[in-house]
N, C-alpha and C. Protein backbone atom coordinates (compact mmCIF):
# COMPACT_ATOMS: atom_id res chain seq x y z
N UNK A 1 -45.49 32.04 49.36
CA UNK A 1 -44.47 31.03 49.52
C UNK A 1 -44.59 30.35 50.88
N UNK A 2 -45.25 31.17 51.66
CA UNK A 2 -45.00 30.68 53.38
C UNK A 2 -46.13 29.83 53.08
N UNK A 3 -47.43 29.96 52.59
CA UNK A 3 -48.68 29.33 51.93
C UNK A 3 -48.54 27.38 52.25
N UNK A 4 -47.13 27.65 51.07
CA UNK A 4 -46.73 25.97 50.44
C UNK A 4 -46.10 25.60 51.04
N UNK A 5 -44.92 26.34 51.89
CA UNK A 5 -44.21 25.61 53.27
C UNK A 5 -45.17 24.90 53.80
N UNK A 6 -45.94 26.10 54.37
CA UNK A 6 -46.96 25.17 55.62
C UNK A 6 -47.38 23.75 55.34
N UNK A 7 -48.64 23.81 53.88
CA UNK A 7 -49.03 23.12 53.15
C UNK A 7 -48.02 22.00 53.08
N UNK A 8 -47.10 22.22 52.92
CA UNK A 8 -46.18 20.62 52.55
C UNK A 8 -45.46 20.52 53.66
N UNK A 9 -45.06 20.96 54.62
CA UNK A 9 -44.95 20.35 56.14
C UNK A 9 -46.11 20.03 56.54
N UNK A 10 -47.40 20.20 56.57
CA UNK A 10 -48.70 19.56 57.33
C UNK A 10 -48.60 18.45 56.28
N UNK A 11 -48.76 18.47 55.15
CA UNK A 11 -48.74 17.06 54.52
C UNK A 11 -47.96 16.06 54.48
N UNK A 12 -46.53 15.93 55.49
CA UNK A 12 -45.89 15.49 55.35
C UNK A 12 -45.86 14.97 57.07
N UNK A 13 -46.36 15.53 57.58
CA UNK A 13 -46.86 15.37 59.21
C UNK A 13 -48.37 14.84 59.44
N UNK A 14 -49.19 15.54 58.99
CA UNK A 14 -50.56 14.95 59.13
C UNK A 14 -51.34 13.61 58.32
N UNK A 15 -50.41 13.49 57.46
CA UNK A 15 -50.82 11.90 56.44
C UNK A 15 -49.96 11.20 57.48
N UNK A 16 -48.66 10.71 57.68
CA UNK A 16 -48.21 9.92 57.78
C UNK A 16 -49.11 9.53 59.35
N UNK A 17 -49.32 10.73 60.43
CA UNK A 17 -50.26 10.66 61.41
C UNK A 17 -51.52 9.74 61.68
N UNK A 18 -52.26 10.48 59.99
CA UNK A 18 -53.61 9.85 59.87
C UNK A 18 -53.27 8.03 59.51
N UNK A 19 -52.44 7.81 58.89
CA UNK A 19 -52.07 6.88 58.56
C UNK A 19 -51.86 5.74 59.83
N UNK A 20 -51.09 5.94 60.45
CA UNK A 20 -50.43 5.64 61.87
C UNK A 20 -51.81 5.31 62.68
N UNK A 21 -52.88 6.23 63.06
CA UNK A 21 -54.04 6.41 63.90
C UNK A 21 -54.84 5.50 63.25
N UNK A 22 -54.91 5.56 61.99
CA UNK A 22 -55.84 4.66 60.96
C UNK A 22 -55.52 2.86 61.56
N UNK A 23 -53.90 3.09 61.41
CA UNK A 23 -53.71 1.48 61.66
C UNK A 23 -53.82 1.13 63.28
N UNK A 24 -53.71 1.98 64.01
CA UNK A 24 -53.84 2.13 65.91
C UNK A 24 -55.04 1.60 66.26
N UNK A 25 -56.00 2.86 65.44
CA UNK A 25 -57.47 2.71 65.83
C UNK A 25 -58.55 2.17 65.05
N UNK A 26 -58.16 2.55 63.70
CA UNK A 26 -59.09 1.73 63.18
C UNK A 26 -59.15 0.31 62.29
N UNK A 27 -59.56 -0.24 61.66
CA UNK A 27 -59.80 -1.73 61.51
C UNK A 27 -59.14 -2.35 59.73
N UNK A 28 -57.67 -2.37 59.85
CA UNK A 28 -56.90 -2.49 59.04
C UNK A 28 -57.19 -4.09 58.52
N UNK A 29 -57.05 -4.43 58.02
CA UNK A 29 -57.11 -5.93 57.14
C UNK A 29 -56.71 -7.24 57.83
N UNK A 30 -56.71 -7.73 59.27
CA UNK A 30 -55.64 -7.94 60.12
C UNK A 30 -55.49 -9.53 60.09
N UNK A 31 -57.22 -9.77 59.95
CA UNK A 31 -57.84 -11.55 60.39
C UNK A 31 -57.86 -12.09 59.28
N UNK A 32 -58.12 -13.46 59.14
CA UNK A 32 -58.13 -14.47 57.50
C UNK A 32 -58.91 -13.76 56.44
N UNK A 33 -60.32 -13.37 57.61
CA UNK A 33 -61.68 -13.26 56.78
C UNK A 33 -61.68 -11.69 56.33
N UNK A 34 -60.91 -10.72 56.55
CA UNK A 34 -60.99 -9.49 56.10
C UNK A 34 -60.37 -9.50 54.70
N UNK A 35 -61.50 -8.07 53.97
CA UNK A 35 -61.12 -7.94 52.63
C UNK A 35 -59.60 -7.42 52.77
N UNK A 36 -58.46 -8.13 51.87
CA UNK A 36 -57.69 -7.33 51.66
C UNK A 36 -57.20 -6.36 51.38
N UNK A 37 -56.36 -5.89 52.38
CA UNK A 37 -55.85 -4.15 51.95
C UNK A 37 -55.20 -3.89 50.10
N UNK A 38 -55.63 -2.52 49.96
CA UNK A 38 -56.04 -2.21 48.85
C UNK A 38 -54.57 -2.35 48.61
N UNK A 39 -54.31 -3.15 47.12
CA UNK A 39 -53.11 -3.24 46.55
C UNK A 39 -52.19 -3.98 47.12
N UNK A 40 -52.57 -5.17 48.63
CA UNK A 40 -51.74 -5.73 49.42
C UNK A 40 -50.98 -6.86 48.27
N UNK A 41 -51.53 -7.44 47.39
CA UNK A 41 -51.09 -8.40 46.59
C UNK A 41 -49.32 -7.52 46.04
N UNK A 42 -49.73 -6.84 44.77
CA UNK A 42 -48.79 -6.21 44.33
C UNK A 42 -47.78 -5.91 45.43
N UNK A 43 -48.41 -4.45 46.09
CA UNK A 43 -47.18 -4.14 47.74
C UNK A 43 -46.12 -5.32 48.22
N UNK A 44 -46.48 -6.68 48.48
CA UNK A 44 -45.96 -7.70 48.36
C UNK A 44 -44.98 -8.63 47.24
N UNK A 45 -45.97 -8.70 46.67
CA UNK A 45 -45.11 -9.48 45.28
C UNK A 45 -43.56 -9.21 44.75
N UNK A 46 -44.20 -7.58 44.46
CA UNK A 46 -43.05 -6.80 43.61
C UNK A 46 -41.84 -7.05 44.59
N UNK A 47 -41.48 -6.28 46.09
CA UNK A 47 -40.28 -6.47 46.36
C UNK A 47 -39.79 -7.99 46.74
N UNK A 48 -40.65 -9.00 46.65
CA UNK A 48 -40.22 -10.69 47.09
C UNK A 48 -39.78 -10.75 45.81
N UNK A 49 -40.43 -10.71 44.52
CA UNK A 49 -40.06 -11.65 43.40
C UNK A 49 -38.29 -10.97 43.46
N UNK A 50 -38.41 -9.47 43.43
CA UNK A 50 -37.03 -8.48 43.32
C UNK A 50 -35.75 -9.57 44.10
N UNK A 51 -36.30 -9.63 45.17
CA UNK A 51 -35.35 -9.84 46.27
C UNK A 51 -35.13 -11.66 46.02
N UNK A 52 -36.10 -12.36 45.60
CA UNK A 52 -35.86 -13.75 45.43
C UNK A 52 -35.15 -13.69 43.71
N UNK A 53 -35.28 -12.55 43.09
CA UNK A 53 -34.43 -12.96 41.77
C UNK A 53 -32.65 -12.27 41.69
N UNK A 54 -32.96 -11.35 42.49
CA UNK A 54 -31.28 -10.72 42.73
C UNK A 54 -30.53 -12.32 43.90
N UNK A 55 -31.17 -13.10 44.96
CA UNK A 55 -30.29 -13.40 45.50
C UNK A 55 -30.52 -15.37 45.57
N UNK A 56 -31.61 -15.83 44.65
CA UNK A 56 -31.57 -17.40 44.51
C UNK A 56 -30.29 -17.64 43.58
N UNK A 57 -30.12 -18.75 44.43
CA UNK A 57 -28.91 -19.47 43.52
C UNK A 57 -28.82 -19.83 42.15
N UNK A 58 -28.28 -20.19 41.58
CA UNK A 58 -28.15 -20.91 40.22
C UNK A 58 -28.01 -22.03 39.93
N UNK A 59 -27.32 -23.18 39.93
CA UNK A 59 -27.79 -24.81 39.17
C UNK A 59 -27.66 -25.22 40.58
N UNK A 60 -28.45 -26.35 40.85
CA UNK A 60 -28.21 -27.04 42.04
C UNK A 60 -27.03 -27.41 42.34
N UNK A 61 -26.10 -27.37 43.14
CA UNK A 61 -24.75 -28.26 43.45
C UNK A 61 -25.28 -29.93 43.49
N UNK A 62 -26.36 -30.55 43.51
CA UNK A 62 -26.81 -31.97 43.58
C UNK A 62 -27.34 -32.34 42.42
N UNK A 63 -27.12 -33.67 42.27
CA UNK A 63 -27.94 -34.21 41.50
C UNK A 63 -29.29 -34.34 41.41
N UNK A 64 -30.07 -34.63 40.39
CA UNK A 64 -31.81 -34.69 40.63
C UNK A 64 -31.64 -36.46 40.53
N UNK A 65 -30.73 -37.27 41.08
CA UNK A 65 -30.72 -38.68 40.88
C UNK A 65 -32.33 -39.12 41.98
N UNK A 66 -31.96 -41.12 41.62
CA UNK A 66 -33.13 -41.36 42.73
C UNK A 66 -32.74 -41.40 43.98
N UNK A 67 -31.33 -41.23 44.37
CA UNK A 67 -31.25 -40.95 46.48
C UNK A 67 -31.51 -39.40 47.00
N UNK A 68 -31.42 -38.78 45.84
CA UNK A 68 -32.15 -37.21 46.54
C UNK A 68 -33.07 -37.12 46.09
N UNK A 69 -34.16 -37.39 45.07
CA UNK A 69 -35.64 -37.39 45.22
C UNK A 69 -36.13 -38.44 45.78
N UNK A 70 -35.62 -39.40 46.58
CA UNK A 70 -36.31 -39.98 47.38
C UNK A 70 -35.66 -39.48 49.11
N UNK A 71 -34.73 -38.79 49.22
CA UNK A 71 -35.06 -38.22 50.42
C UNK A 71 -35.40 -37.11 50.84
N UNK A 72 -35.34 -36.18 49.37
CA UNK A 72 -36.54 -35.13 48.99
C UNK A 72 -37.83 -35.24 49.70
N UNK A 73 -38.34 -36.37 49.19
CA UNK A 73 -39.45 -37.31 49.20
C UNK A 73 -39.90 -36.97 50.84
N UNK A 74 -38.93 -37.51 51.35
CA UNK A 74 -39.23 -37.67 52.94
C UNK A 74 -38.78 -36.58 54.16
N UNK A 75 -38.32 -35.73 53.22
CA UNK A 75 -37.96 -34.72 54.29
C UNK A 75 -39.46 -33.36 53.48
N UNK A 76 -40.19 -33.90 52.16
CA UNK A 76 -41.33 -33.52 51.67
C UNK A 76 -42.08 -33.77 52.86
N UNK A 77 -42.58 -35.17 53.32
CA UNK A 77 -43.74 -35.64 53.79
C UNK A 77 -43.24 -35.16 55.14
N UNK A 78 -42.62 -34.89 56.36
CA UNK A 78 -41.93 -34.87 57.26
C UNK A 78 -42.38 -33.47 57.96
N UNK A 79 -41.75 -32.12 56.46
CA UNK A 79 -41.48 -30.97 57.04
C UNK A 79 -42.66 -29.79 55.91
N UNK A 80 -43.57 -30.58 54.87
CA UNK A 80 -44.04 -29.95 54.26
C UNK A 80 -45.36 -30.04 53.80
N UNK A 81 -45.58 -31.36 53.78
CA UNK A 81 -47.08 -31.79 53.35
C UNK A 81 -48.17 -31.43 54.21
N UNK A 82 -48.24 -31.05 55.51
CA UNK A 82 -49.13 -30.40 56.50
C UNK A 82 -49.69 -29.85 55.78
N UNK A 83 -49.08 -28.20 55.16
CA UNK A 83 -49.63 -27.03 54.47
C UNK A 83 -49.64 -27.11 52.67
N UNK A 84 -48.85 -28.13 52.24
CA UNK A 84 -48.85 -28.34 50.99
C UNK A 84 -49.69 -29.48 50.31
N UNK A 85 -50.29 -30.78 51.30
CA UNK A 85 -50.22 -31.94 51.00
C UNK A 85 -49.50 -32.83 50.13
N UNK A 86 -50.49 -33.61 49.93
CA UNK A 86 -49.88 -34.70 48.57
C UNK A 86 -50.65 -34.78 47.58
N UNK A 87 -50.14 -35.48 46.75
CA UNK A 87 -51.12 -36.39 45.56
C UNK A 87 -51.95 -36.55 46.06
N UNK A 88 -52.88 -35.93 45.36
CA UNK A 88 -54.77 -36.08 45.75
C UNK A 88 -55.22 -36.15 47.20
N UNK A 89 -54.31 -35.44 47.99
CA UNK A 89 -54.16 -35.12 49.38
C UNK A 89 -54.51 -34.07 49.78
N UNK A 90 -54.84 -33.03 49.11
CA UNK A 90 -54.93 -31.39 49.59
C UNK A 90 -54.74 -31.22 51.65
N UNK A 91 -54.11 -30.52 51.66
CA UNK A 91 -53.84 -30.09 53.04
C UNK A 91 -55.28 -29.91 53.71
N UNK A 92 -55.92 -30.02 54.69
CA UNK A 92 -57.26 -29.42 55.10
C UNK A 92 -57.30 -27.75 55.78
N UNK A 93 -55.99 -27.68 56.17
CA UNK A 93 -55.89 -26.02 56.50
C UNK A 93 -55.47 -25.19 55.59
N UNK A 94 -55.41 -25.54 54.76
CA UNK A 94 -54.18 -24.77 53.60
C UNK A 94 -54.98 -23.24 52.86
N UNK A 95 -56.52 -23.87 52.62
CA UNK A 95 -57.16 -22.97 51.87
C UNK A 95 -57.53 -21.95 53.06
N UNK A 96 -57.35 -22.22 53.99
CA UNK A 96 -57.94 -21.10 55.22
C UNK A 96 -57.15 -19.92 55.50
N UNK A 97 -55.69 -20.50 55.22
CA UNK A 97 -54.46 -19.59 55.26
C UNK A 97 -54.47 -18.20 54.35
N UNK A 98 -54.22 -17.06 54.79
CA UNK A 98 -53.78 -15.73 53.97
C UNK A 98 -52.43 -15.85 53.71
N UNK A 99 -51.78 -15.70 52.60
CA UNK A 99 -52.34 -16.49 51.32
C UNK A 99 -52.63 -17.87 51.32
N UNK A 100 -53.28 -18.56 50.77
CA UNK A 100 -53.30 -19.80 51.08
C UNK A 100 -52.32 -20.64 50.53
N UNK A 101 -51.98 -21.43 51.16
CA UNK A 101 -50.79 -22.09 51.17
C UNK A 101 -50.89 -23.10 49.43
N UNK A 102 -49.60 -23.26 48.61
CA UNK A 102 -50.04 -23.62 47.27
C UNK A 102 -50.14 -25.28 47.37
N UNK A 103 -50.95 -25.72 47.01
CA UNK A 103 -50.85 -27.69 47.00
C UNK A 103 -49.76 -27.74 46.00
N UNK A 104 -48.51 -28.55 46.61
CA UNK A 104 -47.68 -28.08 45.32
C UNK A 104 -47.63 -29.80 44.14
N UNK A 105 -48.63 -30.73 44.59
CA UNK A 105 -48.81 -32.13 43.95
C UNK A 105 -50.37 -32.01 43.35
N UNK A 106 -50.76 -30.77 43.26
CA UNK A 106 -52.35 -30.25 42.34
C UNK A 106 -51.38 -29.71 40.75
N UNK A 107 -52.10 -29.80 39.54
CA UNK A 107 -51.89 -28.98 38.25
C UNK A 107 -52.65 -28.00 38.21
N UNK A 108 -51.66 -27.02 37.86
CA UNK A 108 -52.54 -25.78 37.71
C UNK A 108 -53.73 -25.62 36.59
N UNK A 109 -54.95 -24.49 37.16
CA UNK A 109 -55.70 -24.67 35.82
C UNK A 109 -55.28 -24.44 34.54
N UNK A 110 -55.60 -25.09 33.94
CA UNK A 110 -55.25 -24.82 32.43
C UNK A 110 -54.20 -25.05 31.50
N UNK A 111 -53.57 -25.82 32.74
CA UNK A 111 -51.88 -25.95 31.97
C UNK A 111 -51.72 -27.62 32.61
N UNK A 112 -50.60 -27.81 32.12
CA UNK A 112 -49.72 -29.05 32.31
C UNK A 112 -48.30 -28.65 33.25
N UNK A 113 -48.67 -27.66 34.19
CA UNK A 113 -47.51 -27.21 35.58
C UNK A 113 -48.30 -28.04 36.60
N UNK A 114 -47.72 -28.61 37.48
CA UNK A 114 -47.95 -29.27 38.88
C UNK A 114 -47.31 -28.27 39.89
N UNK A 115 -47.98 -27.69 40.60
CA UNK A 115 -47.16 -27.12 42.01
C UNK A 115 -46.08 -26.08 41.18
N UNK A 116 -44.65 -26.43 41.39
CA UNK A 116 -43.85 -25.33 41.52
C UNK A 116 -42.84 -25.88 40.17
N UNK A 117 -43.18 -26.73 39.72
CA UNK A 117 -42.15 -27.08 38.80
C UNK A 117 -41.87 -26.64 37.76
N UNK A 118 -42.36 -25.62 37.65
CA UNK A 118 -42.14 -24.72 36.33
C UNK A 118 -41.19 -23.52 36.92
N UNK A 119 -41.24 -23.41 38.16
CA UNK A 119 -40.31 -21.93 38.55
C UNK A 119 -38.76 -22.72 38.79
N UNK A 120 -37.81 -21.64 38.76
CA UNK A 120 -36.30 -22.13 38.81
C UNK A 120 -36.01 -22.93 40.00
N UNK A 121 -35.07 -24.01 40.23
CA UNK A 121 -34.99 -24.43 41.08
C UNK A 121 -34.34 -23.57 42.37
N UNK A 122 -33.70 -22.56 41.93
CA UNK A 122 -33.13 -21.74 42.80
C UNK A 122 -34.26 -20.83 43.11
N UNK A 123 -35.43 -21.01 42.56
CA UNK A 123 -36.41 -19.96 43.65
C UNK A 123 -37.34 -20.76 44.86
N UNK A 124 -37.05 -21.71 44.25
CA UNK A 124 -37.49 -22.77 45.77
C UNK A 124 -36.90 -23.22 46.65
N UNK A 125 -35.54 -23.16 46.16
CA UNK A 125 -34.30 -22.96 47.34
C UNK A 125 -34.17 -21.97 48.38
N UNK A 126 -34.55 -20.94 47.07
CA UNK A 126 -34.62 -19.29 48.30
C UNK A 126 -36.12 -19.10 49.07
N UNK A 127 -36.98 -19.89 48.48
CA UNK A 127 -37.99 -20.24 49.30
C UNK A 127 -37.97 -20.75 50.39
N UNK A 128 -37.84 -21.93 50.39
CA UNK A 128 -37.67 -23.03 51.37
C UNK A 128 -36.31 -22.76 52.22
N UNK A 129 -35.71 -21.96 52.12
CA UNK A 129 -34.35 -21.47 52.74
C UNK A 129 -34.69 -20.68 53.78
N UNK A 130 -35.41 -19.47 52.90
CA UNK A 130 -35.41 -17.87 53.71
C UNK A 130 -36.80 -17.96 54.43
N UNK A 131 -38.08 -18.84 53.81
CA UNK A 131 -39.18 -18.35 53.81
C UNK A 131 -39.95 -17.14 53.90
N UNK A 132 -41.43 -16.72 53.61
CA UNK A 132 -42.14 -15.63 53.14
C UNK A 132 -42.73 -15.11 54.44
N UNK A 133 -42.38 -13.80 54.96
CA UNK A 133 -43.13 -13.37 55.97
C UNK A 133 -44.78 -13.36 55.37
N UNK A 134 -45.15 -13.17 56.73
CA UNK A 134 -46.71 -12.68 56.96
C UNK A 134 -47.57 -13.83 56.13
N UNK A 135 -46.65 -15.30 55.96
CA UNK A 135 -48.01 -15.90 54.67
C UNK A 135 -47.76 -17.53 55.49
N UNK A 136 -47.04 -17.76 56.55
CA UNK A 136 -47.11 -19.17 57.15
C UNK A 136 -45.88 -19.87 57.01
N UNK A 137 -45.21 -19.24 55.67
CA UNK A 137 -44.11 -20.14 55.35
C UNK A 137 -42.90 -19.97 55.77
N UNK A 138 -42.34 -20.82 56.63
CA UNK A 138 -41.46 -20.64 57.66
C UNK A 138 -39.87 -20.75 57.07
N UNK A 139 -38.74 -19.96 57.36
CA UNK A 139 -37.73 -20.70 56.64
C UNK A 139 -37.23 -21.84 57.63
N UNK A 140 -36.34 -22.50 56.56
CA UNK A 140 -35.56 -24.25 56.50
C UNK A 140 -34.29 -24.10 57.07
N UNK A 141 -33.38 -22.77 56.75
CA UNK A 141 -31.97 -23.09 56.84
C UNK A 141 -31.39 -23.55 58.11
N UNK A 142 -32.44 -22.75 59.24
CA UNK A 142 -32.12 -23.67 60.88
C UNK A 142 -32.24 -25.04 60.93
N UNK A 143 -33.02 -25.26 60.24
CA UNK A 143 -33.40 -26.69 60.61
C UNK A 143 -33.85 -27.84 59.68
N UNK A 144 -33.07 -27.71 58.20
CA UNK A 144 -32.32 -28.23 57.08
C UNK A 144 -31.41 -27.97 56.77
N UNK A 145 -30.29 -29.21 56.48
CA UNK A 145 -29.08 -28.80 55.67
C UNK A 145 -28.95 -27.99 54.29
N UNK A 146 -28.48 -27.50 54.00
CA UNK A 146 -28.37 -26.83 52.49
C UNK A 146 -28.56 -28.15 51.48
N UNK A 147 -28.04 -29.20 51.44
CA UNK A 147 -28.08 -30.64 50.91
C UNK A 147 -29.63 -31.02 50.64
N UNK A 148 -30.26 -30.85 52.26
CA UNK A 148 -31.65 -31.35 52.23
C UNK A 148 -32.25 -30.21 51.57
N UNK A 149 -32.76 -28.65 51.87
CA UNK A 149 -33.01 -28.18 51.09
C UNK A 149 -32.99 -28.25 49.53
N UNK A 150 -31.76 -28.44 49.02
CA UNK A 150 -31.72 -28.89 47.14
C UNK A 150 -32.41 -30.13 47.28
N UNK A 151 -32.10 -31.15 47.89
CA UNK A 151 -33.27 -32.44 47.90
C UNK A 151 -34.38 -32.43 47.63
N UNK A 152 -35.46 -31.57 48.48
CA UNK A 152 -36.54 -30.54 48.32
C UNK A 152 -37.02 -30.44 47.31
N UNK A 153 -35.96 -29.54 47.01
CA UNK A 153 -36.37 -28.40 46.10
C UNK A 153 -36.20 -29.45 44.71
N UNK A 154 -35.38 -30.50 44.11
CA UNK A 154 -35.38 -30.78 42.98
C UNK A 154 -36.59 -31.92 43.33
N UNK A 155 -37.54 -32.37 43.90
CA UNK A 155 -37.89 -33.29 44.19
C UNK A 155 -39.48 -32.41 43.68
N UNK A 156 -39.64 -31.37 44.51
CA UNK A 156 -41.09 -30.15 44.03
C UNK A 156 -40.15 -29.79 42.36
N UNK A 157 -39.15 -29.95 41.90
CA UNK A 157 -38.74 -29.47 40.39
C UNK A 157 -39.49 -30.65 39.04
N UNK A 158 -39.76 -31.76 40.09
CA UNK A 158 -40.37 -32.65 39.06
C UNK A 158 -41.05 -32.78 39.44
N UNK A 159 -42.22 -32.39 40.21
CA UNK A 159 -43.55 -33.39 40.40
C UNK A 159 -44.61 -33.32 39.36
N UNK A 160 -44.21 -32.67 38.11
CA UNK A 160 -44.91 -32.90 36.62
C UNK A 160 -43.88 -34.31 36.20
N UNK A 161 -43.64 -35.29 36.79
CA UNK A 161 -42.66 -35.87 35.94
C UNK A 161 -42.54 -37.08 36.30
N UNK A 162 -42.40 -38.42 35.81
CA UNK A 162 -41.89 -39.86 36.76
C UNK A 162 -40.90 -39.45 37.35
N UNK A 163 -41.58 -40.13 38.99
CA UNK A 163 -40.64 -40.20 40.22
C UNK A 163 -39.99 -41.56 40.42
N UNK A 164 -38.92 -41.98 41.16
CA UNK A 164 -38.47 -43.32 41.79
C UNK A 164 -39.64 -43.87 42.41
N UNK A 165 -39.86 -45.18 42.53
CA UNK A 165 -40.74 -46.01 42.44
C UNK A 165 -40.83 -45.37 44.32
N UNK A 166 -39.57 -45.18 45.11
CA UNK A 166 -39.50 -45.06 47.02
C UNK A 166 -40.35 -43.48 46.87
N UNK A 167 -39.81 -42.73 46.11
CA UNK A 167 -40.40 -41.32 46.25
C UNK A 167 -42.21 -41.24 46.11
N UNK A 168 -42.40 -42.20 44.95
CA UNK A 168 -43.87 -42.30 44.83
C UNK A 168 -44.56 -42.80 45.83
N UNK A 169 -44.14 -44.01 46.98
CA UNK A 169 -44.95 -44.52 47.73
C UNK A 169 -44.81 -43.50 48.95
N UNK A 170 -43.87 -42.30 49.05
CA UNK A 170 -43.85 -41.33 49.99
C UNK A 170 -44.66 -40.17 49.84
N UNK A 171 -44.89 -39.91 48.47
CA UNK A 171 -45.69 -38.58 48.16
C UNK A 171 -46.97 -39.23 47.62
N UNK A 172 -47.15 -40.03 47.36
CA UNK A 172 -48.18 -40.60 46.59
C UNK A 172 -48.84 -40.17 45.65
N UNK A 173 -47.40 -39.61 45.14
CA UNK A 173 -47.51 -39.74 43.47
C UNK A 173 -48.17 -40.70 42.43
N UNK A 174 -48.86 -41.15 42.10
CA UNK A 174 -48.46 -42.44 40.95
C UNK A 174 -47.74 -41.83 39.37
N UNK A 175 -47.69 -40.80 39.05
CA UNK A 175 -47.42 -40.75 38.05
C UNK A 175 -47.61 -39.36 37.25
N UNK A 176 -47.87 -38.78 36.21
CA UNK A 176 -47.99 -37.34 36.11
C UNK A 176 -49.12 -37.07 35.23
N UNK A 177 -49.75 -36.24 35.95
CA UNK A 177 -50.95 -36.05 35.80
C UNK A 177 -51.67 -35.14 34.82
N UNK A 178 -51.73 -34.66 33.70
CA UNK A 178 -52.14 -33.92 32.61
C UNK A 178 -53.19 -33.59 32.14
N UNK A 179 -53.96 -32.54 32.34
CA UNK A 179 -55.24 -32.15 31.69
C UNK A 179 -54.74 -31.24 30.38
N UNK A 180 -55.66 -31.78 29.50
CA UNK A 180 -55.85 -31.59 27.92
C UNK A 180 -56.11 -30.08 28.02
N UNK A 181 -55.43 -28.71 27.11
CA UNK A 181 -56.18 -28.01 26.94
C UNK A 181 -57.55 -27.65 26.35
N UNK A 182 -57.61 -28.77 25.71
CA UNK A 182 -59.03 -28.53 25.14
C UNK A 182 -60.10 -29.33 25.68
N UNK A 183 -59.49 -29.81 26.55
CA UNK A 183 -60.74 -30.70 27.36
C UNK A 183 -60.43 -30.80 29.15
N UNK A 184 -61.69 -30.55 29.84
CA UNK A 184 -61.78 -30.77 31.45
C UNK A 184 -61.25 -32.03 31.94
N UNK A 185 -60.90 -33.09 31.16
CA UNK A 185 -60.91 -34.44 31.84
C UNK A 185 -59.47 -34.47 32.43
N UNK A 186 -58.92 -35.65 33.06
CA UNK A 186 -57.97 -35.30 33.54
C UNK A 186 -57.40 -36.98 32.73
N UNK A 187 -56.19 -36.77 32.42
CA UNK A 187 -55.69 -38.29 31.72
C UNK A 187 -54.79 -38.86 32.48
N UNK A 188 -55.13 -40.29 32.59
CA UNK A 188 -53.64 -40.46 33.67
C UNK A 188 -53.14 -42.01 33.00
């Protein structure tokens, strides 16, 4: 019995140790170009999606009219397009970033989603609100109104979709962009 004491007090002292010394001294995942730590994706994901689905809001308090997607639009180009770009804009730092930052005016492969407009509008609220440690994305609520935030956020809710003629010449949108599942081409 004294055997398994020991045994499970050293294991409960000497892992968390080796662990600790491992990250001190030796060469943990730290820079852009290192392979990622084993399972860092998941480790991540699971408690954000948790924590962004227990506490995003529910219907926008705003309208998705054309004076908040067009100042969507510009508080888009202002405070977001750096790391996100635009329409046929891709950011030039974006892909360098861990994780890399999403183009949110690109369609995803294989589908007819643009950027983020398929997720709830309240998870881009709690996005653009709280922002994501350790990945670049900074939060808004210091330094956006709650108003401008929903602006934002319903403005990335359509960019699969016709915009106001002011919003398009700000994002440079022209229009919505659709690849065929059964074909590579892109139709516009």
């Amino acid at each position: 019995m004294g055997r398994i004491f020991v045994g499970f007090f050293l294991c409960l002292v000497l892992v968390p140790l080796a662990v600790l010394a491992w990250f001190r001294f030796g060469h943990p995942p730290v820079a852009v170009a290192d392979t990622p730590f084993p399972m860092e994706r998941q480790i991540v994901e699971i408690p954000l999606n948790a924590r962004i689905a227990r506490e995003m809001p529910g219907n926008p308090p705003i309208q998705s009219d054309e004076n908040n997607l067009v100042a969507g639009a510009e508080i888009y180009r202002n405070k977001c397009a750096a790391c996100h770009g635009f329409y046929g804009k891709p950011s030039s730092f974006a892909a360098h970033m861990v994780p890399g930052a999403p183009q949110l005016w690109q369609q995803h492969r294989n589908s007819n989603v643009v950027g983020v407009s398929d997720d709830p509008p309240g998870e881009t609220y709690w996005k653009v609100s709280n922002g994501i440690r350790l990945t670049g994305m900074p939060s808004f609520k210091d330094t956006l109104s709650d108003t401008q935030i929903w602006q934002v956020t319903l403005l990335l809710a359509k960019a699969d979709r016709p915009l106001p003629p002011a919003a398009v010449s700000t994002t440079g949108v022209p229009r919505p962009v659709f690849r065929s599942s059964t074909s590579s081409q892109v139709r516009r």
